[in-house]
C-alpha atoms as a PDB file:
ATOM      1  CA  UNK A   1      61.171 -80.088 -13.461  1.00  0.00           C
ATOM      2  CA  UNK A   2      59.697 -77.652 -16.388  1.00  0.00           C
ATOM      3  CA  UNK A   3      61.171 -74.402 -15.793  1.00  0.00           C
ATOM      4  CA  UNK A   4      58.870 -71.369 -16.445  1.00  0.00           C
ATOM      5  CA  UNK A   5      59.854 -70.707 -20.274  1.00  0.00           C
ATOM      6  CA  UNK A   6      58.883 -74.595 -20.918  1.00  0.00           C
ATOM      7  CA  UNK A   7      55.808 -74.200 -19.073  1.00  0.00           C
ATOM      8  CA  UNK A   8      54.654 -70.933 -21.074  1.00  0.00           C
ATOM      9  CA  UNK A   9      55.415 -72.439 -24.482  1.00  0.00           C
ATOM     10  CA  UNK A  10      53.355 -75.705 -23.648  1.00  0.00           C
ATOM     11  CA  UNK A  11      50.918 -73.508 -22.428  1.00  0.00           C
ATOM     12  CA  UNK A  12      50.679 -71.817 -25.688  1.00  0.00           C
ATOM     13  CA  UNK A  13      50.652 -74.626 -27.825  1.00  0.00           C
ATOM     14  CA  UNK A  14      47.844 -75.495 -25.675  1.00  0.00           C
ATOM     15  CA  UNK A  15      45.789 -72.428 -26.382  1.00  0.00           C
ATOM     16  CA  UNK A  16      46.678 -71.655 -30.075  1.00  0.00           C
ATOM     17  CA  UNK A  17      45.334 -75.705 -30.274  1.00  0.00           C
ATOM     18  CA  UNK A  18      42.443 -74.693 -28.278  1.00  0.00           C
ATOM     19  CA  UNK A  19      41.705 -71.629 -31.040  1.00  0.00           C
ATOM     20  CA  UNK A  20      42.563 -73.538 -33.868  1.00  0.00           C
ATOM     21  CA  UNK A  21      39.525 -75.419 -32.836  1.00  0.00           C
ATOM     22  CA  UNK A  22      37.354 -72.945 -32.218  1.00  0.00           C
ATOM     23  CA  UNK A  23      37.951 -71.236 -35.787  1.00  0.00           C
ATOM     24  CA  UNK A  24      36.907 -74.441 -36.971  1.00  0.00           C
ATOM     25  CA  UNK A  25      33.840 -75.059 -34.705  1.00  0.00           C
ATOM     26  CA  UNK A  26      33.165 -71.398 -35.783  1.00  0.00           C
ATOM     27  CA  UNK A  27      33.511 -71.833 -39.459  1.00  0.00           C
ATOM     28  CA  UNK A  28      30.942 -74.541 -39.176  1.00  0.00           C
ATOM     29  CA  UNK A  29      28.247 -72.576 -37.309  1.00  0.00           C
ATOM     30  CA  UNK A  30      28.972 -70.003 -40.240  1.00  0.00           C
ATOM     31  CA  UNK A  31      28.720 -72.551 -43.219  1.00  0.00           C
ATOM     32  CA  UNK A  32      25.294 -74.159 -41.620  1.00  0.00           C
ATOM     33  CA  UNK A  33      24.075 -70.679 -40.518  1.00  0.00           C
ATOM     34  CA  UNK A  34      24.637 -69.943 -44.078  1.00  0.00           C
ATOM     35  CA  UNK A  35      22.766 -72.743 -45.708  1.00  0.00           C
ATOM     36  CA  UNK A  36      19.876 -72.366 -43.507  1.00  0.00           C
ATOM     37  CA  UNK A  37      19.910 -69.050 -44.552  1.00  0.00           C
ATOM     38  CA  UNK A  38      19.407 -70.047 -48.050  1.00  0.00           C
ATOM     39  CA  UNK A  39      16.644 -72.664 -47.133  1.00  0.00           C
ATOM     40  CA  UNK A  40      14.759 -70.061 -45.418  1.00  0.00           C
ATOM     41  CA  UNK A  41      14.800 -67.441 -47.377  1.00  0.00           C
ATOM     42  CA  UNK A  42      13.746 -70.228 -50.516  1.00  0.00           C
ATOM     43  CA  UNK A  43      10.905 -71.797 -48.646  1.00  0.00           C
ATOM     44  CA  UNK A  44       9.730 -67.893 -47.322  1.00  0.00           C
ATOM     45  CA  UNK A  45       9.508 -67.546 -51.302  1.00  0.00           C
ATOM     46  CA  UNK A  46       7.948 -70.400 -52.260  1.00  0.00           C
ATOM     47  CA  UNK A  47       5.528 -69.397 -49.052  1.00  0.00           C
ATOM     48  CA  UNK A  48       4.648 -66.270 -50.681  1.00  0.00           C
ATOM     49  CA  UNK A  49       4.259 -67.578 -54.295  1.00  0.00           C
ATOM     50  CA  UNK A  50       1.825 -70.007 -52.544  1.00  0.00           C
ATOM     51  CA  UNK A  51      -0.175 -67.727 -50.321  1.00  0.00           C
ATOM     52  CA  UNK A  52      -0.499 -65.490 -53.621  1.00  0.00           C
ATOM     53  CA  UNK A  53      -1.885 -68.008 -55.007  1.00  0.00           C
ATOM     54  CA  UNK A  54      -4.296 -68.980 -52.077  1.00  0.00           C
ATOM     55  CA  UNK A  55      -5.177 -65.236 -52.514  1.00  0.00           C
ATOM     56  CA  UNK A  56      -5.648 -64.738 -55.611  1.00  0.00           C
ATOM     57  CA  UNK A  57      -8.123 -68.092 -56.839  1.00  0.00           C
ATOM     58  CA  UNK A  58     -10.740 -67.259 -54.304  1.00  0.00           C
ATOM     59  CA  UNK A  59     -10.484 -63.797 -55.626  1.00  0.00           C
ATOM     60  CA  UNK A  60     -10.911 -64.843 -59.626  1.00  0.00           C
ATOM     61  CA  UNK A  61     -13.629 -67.062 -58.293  1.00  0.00           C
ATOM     62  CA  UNK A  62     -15.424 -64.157 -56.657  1.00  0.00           C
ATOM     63  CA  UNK A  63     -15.325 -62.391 -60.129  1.00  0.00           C
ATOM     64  CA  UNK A  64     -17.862 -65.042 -61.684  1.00  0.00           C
END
């Protein structure tokens, strides 16, 4: 039979595992939230270059 010391260390092992894991799992969410981040923020420019440029043909036209 474990006596209580045993027990407590296992149990540790178990939980520093546990957070090791959840760094990673953590790290991940970051590096996606991250590149999403990017992708958004490129396509909301590229939306804006296009809508300006939406705007502004009718706009020339109008001037003829």
């Amino acid at each position: 039979m474990l006596d209580h010391k045993d027990f407590m260390t296992c149990t540790n092992n178990h939980k520093s595992r546990k957070g090791m894991r959840q760094a990673i799992a953590i790290s991940r969410t970051k590096i996606w939230l991250v590149r999403l981040r990017i992708v958004y923020s490129f396509l909301r420019n590229f939306i804006k270059l296009d809508s300006k440029l939406c705007y502004s043909a009718p706009l020339e036209l109008s001037h003829y």
